[in-house]
C-alpha atoms as a PDB file:
ATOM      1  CA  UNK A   1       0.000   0.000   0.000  1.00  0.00           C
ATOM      2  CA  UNK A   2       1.133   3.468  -0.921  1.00  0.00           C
ATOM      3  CA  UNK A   3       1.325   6.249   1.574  1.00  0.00           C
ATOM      4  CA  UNK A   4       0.762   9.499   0.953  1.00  0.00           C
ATOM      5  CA  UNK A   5       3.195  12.202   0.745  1.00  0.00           C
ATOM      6  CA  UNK A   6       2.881  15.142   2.571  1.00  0.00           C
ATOM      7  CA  UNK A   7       3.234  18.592   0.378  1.00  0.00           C
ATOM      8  CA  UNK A   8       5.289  22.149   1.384  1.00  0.00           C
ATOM      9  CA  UNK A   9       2.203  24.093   3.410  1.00  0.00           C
ATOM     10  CA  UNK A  10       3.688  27.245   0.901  1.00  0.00           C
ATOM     11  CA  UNK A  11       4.181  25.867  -2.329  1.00  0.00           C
ATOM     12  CA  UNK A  12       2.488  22.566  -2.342  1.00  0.00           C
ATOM     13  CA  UNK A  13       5.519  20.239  -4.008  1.00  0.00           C
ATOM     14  CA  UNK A  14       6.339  17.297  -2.090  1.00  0.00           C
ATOM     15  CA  UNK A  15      10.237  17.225  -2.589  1.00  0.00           C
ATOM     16  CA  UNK A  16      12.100  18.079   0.692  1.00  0.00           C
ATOM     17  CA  UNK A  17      15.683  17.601   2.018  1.00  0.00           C
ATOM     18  CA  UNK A  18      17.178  17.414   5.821  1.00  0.00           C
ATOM     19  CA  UNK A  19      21.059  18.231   6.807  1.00  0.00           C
ATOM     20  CA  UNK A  20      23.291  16.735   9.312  1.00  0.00           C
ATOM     21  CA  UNK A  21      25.904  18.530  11.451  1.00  0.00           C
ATOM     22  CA  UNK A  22      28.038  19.090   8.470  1.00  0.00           C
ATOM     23  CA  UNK A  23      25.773  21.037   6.629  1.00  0.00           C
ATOM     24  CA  UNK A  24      24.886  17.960   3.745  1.00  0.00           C
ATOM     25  CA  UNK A  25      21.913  17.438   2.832  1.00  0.00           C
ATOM     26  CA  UNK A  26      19.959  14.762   2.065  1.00  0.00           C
ATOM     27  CA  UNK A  27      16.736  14.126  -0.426  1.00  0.00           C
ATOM     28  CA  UNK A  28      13.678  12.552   1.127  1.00  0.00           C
ATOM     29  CA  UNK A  29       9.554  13.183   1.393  1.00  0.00           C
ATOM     30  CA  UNK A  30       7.123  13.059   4.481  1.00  0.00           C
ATOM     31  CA  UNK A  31       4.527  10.778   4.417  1.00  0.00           C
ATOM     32  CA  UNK A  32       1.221  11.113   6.133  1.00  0.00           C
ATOM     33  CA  UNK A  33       2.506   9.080   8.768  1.00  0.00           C
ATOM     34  CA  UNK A  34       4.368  11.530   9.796  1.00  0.00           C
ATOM     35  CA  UNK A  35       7.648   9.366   8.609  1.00  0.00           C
ATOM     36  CA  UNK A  36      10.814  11.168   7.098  1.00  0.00           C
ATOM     37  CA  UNK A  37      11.804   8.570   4.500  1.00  0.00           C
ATOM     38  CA  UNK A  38      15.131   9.235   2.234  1.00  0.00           C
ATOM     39  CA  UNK A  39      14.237   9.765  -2.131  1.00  0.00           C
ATOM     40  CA  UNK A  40      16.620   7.256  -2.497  1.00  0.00           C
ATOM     41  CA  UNK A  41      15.878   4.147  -0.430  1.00  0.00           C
ATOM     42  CA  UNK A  42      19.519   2.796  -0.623  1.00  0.00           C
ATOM     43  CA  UNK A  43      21.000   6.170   1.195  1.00  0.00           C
ATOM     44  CA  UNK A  44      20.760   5.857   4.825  1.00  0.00           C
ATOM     45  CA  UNK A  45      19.269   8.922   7.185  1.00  0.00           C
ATOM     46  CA  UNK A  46      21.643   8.088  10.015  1.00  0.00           C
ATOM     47  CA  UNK A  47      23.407  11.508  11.150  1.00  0.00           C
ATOM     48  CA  UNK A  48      20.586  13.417   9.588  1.00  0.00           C
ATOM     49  CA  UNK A  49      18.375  15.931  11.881  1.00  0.00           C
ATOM     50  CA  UNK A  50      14.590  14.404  10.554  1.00  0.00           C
ATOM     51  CA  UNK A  51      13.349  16.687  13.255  1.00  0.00           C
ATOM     52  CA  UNK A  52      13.674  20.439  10.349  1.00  0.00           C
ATOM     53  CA  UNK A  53      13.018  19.381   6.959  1.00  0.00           C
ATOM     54  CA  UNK A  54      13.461  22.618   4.221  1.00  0.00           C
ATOM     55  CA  UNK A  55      11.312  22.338   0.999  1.00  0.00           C
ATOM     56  CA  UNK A  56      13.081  22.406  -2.305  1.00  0.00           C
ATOM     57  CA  UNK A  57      10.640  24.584  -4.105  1.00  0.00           C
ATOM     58  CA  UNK A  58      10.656  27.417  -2.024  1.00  0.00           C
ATOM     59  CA  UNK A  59      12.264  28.899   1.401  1.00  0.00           C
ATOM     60  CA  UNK A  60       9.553  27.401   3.671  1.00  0.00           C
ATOM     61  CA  UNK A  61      11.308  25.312   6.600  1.00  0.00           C
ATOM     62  CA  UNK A  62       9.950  23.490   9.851  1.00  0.00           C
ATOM     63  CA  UNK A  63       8.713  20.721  11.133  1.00  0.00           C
ATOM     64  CA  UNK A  64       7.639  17.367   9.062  1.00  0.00           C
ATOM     65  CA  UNK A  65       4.335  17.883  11.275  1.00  0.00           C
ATOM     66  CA  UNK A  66       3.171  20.872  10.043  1.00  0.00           C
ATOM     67  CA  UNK A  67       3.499  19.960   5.975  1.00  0.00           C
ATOM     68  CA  UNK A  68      -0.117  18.473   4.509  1.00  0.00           C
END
């Protein structure tokens, strides 16, 4: 079963990224579970702050709880 992805509350495109303590960033989408899950399902989000995720569309940034 396919969950839904959760969309930027500004700009409405579902593409997000997080960073880690190096300032890298990493691709991945919120799901309406509220889960942080990496594009790429080989990479790993170990390191990664899943807590702040910052849209790709636009400047919006916060928490994976407050996208739709």
């Amino acid at each position: 079963m396919l969950m839904r992805k959760y969309r930027c509350p500004q700009c409405e495109i579902s593409s997000f990224y997080v960073k880690n303590a190096q300032g890298e960033r990493l691709l991945v989408y919120v799901y309406a579970n509220g889960e942080v899950r990496p594009k790429y399902p080989e990479q790993s989000v170990e390191g990664f702050d899943l807590t702040e995720v910052y849209c790709l569309g636009c400047s919006w940034h916060g928490s994976p709880k407050r996208c739709r």
